[in-house]
Protein backbone atom coordinates (compact mmCIF):
# COMPACT_ATOMS: atom_id res chain seq x y z
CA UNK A 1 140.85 114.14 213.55
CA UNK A 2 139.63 113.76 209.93
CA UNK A 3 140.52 117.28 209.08
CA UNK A 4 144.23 115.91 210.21
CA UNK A 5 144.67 113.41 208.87
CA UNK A 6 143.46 114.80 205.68
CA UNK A 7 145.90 117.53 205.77
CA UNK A 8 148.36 114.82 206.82
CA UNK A 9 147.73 112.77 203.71
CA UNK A 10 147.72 115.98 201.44
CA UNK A 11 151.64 117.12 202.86
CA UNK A 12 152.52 113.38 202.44
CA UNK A 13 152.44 113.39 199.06
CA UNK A 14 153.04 116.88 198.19
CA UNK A 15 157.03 116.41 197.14
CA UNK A 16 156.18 113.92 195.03
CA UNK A 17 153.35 116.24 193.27
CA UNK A 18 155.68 118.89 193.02
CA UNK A 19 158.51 116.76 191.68
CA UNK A 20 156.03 116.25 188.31
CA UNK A 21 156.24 119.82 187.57
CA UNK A 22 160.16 119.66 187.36
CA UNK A 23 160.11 116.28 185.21
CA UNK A 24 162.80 115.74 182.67
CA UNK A 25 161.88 117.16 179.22
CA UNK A 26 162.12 113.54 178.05
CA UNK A 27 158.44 112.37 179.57
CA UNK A 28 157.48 116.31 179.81
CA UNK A 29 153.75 114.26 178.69
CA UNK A 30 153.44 111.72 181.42
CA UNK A 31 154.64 114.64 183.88
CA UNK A 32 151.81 116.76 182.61
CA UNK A 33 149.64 113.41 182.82
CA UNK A 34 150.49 112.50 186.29
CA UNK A 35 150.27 115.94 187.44
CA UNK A 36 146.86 116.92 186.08
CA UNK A 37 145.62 113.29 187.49
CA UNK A 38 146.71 114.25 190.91
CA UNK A 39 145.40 118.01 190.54
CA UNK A 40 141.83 116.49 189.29
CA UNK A 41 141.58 113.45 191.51
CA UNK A 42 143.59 112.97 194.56
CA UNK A 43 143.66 116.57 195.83
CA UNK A 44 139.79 116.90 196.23
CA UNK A 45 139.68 112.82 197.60
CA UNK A 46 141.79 114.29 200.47
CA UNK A 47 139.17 117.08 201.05
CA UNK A 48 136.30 114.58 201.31
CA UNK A 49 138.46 112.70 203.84
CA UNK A 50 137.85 115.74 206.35
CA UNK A 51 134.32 116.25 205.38
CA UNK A 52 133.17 113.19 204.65
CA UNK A 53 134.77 110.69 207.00
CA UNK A 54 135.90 106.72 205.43
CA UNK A 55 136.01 103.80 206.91
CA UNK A 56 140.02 103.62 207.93
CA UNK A 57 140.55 100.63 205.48
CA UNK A 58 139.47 102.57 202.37
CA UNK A 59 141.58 105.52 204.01
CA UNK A 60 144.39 103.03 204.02
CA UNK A 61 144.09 101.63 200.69
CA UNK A 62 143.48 104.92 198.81
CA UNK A 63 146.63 107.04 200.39
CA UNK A 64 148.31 103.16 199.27
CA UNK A 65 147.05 103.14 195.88
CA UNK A 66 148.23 107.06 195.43
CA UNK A 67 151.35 106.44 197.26
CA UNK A 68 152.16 103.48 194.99
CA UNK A 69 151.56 105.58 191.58
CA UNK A 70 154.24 108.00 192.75
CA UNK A 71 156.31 104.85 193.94
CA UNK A 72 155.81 103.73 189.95
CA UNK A 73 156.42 106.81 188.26
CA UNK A 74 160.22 106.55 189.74
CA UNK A 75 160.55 102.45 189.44
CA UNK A 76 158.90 102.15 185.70
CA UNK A 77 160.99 102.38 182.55
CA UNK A 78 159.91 103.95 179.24
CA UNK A 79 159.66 101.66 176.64
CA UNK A 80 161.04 102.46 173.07
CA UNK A 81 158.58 102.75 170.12
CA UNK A 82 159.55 103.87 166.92
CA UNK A 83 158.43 106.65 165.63
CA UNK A 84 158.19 107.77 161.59
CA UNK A 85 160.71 110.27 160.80
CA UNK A 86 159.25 110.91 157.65
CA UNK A 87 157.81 114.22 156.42
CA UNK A 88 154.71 113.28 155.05
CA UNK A 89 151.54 111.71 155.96
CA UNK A 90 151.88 107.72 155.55
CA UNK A 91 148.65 106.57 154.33
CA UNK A 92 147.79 104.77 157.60
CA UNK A 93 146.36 107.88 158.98
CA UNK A 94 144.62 109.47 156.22
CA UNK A 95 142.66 106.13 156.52
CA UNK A 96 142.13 105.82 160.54
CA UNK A 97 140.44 109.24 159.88
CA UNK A 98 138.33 108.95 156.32
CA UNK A 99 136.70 105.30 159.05
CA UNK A 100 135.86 107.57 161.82
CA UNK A 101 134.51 110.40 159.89
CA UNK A 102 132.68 108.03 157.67
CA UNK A 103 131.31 106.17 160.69
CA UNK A 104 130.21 109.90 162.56
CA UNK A 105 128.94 110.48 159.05
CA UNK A 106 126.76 107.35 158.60
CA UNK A 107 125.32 107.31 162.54
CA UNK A 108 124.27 110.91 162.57
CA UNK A 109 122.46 110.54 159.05
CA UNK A 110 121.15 106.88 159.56
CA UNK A 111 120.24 107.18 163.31
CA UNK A 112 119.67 111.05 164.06
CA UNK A 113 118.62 112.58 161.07
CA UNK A 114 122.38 114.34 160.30
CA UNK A 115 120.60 117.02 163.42
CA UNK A 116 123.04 119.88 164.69
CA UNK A 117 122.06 120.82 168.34
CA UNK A 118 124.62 121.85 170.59
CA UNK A 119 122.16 123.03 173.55
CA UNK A 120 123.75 121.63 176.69
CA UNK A 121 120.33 121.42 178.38
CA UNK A 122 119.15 118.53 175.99
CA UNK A 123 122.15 116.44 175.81
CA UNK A 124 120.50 113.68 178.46
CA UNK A 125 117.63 113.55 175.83
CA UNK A 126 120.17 112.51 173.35
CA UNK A 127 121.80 110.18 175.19
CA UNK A 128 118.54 108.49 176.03
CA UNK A 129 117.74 108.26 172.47
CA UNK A 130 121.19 106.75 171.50
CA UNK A 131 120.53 103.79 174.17
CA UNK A 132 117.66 102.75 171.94
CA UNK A 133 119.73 102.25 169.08
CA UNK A 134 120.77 98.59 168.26
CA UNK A 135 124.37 99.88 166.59
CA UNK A 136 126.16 97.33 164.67
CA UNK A 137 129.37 95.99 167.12
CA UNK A 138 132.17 97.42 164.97
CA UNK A 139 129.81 101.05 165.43
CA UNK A 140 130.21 101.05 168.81
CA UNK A 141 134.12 100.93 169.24
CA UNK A 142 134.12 103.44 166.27
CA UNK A 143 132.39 106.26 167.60
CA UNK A 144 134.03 106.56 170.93
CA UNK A 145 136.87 105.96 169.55
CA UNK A 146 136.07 109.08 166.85
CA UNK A 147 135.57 111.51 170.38
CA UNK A 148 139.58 110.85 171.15
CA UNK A 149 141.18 110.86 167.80
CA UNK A 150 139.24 113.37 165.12
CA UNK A 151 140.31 116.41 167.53
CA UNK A 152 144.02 115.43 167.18
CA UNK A 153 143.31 115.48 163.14
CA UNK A 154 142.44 118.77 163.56
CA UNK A 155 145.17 120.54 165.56
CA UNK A 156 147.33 118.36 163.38
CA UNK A 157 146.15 120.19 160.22
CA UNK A 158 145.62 122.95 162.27
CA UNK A 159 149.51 123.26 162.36
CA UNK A 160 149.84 122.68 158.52
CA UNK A 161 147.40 125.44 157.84
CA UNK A 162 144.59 123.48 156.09
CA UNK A 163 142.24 125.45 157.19
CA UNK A 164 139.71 123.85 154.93
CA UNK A 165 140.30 120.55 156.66
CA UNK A 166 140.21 121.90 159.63
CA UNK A 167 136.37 123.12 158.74
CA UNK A 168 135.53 120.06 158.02
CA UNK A 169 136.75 117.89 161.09
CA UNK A 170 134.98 120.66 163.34
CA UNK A 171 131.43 120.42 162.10
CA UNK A 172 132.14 116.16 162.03
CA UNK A 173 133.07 116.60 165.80
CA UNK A 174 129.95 118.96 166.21
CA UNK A 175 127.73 116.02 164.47
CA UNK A 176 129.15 114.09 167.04
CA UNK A 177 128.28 115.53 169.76
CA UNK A 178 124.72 116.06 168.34
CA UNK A 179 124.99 112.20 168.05
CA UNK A 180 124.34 111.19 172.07
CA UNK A 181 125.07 114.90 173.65
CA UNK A 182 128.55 113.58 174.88
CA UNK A 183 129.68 116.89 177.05
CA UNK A 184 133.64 115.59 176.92
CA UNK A 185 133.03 116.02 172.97
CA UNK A 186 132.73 120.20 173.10
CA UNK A 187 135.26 120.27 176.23
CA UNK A 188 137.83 118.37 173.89
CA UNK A 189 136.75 120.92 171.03
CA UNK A 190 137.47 124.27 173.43
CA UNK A 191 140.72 122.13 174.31
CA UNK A 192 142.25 122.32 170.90
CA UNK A 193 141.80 125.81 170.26
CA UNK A 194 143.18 126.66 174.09
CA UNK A 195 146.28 124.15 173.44
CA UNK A 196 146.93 125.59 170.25
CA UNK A 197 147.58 128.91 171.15
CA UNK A 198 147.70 128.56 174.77
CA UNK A 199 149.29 125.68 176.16
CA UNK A 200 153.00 124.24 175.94
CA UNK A 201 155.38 121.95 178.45
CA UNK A 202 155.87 124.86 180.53
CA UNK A 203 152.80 126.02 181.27
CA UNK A 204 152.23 123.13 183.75
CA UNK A 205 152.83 125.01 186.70
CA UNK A 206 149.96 127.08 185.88
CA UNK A 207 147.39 124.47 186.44
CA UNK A 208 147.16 124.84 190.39
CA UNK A 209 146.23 128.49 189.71
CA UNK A 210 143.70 127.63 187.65
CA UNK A 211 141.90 125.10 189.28
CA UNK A 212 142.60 127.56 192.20
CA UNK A 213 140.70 130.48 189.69
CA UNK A 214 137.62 128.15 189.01
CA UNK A 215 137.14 127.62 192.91
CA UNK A 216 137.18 131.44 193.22
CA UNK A 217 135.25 132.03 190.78
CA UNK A 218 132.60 129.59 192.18
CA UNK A 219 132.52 131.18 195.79
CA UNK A 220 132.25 134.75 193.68
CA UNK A 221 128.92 133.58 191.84
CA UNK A 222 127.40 132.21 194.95
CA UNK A 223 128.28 134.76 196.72
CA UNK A 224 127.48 137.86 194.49
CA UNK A 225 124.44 136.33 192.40
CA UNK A 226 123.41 133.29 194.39
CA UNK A 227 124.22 130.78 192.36
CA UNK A 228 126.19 127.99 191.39
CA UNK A 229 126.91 127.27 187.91
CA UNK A 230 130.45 126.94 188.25
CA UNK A 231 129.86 124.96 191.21
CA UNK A 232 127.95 122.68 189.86
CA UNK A 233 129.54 121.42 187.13
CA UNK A 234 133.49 122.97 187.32
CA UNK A 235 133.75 121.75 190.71
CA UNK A 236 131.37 119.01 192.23
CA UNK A 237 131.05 116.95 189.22
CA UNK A 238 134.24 117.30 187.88
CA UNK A 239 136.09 117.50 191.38
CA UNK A 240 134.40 115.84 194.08
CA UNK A 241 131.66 113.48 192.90
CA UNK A 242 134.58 111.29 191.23
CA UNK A 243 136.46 111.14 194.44
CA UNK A 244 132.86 109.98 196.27
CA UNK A 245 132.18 107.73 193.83
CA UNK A 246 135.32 106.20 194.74
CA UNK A 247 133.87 105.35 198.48
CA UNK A 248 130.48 103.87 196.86
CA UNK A 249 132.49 101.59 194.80
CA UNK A 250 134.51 100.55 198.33
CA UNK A 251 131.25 100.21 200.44
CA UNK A 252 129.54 98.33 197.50
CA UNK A 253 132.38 95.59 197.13
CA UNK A 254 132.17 94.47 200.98
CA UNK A 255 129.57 92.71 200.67
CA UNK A 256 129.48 91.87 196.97
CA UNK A 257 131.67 90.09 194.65
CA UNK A 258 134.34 91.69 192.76
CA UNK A 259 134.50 91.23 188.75
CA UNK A 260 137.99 90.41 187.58
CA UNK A 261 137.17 92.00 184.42
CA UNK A 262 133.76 89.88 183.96
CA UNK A 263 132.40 92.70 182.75
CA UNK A 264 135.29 93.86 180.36
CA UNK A 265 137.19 91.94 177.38
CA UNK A 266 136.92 88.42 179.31
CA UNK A 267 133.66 88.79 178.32
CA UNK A 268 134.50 88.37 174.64
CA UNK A 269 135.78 84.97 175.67
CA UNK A 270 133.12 83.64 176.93
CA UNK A 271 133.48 84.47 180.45
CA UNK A 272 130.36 85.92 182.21
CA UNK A 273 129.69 87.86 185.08
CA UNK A 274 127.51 87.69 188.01
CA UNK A 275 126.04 91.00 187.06
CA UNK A 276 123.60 91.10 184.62
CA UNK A 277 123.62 95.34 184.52
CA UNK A 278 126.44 97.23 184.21
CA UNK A 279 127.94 97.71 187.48
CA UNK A 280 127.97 101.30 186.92
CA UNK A 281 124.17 101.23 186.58
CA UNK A 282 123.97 98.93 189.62
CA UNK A 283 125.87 101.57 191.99
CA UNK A 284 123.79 104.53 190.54
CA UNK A 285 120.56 102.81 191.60
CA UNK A 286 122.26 101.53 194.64
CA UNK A 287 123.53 105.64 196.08
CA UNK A 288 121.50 107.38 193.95
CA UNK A 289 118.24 105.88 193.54
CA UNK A 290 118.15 105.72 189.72
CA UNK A 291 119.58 102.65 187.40
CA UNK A 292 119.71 105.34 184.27
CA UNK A 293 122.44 107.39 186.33
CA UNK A 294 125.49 105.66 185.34
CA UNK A 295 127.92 105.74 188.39
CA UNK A 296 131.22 105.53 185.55
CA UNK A 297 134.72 105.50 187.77
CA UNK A 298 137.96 104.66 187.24
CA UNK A 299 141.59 104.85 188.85
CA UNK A 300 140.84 103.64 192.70
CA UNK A 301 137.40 102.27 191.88
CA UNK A 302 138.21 100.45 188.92
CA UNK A 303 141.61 98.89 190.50
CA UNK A 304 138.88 97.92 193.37
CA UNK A 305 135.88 96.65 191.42
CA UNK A 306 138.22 94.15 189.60
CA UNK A 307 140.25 92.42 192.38
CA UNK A 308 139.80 94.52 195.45
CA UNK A 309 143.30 94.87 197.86
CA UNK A 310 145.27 93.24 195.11
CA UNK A 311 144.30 95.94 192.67
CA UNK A 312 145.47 98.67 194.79
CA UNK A 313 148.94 96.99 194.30
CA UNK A 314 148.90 95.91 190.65
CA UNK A 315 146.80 99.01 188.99
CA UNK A 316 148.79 102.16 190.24
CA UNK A 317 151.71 99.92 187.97
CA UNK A 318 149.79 99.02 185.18
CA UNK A 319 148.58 102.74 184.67
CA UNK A 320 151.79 104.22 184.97
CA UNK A 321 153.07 101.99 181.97
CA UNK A 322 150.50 103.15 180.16
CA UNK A 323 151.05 106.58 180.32
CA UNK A 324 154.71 105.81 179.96
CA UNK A 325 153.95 104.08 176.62
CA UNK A 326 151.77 106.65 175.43
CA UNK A 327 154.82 109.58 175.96
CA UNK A 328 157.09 107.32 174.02
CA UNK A 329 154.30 106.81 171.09
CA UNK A 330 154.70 111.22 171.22
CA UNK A 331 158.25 111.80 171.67
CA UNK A 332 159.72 114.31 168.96
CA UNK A 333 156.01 116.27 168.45
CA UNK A 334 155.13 119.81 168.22
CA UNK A 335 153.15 120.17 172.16
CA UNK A 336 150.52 121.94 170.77
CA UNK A 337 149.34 118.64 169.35
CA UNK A 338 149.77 117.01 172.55
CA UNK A 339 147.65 119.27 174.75
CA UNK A 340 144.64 116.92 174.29
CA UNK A 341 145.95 113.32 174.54
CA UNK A 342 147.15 114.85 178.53
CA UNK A 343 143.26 116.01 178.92
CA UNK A 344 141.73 113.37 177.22
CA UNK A 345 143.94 110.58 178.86
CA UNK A 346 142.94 112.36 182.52
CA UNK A 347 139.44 112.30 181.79
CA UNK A 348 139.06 109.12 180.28
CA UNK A 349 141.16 106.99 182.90
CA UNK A 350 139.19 109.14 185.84
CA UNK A 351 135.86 108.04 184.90
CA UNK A 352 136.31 104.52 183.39
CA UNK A 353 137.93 101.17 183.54
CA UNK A 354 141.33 101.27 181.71
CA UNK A 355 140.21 98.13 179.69
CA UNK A 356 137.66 100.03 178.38
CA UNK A 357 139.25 103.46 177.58
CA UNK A 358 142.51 101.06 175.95
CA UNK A 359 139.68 99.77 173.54
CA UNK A 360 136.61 101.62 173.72
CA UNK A 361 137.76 105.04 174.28
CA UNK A 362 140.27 104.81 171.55
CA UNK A 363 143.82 105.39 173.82
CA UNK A 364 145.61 102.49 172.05
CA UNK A 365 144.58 103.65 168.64
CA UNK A 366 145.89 107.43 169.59
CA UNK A 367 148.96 105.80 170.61
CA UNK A 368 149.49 104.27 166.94
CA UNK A 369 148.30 107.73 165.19
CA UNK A 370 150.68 109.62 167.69
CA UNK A 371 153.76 107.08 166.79
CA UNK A 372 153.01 107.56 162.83
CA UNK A 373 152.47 111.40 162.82
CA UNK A 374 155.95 112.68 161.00
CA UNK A 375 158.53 114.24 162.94
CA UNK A 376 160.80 116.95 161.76
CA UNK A 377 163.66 116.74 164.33
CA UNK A 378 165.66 113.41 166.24
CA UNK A 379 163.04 111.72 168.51
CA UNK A 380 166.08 109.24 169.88
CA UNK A 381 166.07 109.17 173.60
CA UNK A 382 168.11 111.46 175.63
């Protein structure tokens, strides 16, 4: 019955996963947005529906909470933002990036020692280290915020061939990484150099084949040389773990208290929450035995965690803005620069809550360097 009404669920929405990949060149972003969200997240959820059986509210309320994104995408207007139509540079950005090199600069010399390592296997060593680290306030918005924007600096002088810049931003981006062994910060890094010679509008319809390829090419390891590398971190943690987070998030908030945002900006205003630890900490110790193993989830769990039912009818509207908002901010630019903002807005919104990645992860100040890049043709609505 599962396996049913997983396939059910799947077929359901299928026309209105299809209908991204024939979106009007106009939001040609958000359709590459939505449809990469949808490849990443929901697909695999309705897998572990079959094979890992939910409670039939949360089977409810997540096919609701999908069903109502889709419902969004149709009902939501774009809003206008204007967007420079000058040729050069205006001065705002040559200063958003001299902060956030300057502030990768000063952390990796004043905290680790200006160290290059760019070993995968140690990167939980370096984020251990980096929890230990009382960084000023102002640091800590910085450097996150330096993982989302310094890559678009560099496909953006990528495209004006200044290759020396270009240098440069790559081994700040490198220092980064070697900062707290954030994995996103390499993936982002491979991203730019696939988008820039790979990727464009149209080659949307060629991610179900790849995320079909990776699966393949998992079973072919396994199968052939018994093991799972691919597995392991192309497909369960990036696929399914997100989606099972999503029913440890559900299970955890019947019987405990949901935050209404205790735990993000209300905080700043002097409203505190009933949890002392991060509630990402709190379900990591709670499923997997270990308060270090950070649970991080967003889209279903975070609409959940905040205000439970209500949030699976207010969220899928408030993220579909948001992605509006951020294809208006790029209207008019050369795709190639645009590659990343679609990846880095998937990952982001996947794994945290949108308060956070708005601030934190640096999406709202992408949106203003995206809206002040110069355009070289009309970016007027059709």
């Amino acid at each position: 019955m599962n396996y049913i009404i997983s396939w059910s669920v799947l077929l359901l929405l299928l026309p209105f996963i299809v209908s991204f990949f024939k979106w009007k060149n106009s939001e040609r972003l958000f359709a590459n947005i939505m449809s990469l969200i949808f490849l990443i997240r929901f697909i695999p959820g309705t897998s572990l529906m079959a094979f890992m059986p939910m409670p039939l509210n949360m089977l409810v309320y997540y096919v609701l909470y999908w069903l109502l994104i889709c419902f969004a995408s149709y009902i939501v207007r774009p809003t206008r933002v204007y967007n420079n139509m000058s040729n050069h540079m205006p001065i705002i950005l040559y200063a958003i990036m001299g902060i956030l090199c300057c502030t990768v600069l000063y952390i990796s010399g004043v905290y680790a020692g200006f160290r290059l390592r760019l070993d995968l296997g140690s990167v939980y060593d370096l984020r251990l280290e980096a929890r230990s680290w009382d960084l000023p306030v102002i640091l800590t918005y910085l450097l996150p915020a330096a993982v989302t924007i310094l890559p678009i600096f560099l496909i953006l002088f990528w495209l004006k061939n200044k290759i020396i810049v270009v240098g440069m931003l790559t081994f700040v981006i490198l220092l980064n990484f070697s900062v707290n062994g954030m994995k996103s910060i390499l993936f982002f890094l491979v991203l730019c150099f696939i988008g820039y010679y790979f990727y464009n509008e149209n080659k949307i319809r060629l991610l179900p084949w790849v995320f079909i390829l990776i699966l393949v090419s998992a079973l072919f390891e396994y199968k052939f040389f018994n093991t799972y590398l691919i597995a392991g971190f192309g497909v369960i943690r990036s696929l399914f773990t997100p989606s099972k987070i999503d029913y440890y998030y559900y299970d955890f908030f019947q019987t405990h208290e949901f935050d209404y945002f205790r735990q993000s900006f209300l905080r700043w205003f002097g409203v505190s929450s009933p949890y002392k630890v991060d509630i990402a900490r709190i379900i990591g110790n709670e499923y997997y035995g270990n308060i270090d193993n950070s649970a991080n989830n967003g889209l279903f769990s975070d609409a959940y965690k905040n205000f439970g039912v209500i949030g699976i009818f207010v969220f899928p509207f408030i993220l579909v803005y948001i992605f509006k908002l951020l294809n208006s901010c790029a209207k008019g630019l050369d795709f190639r620069l645009l590659t990343l903002p679609i990846f880095v807005c998937v990952t982001w919104f996947s794994s945290a809550s949108f308060t956070n990645v708005l601030l934190t992860n640096g999406i709202l100040l992408m949106m203003i360097v995206l809206a002040c890049i110069p355009r070289y043709n009309s970016c007027n609505y059709d």
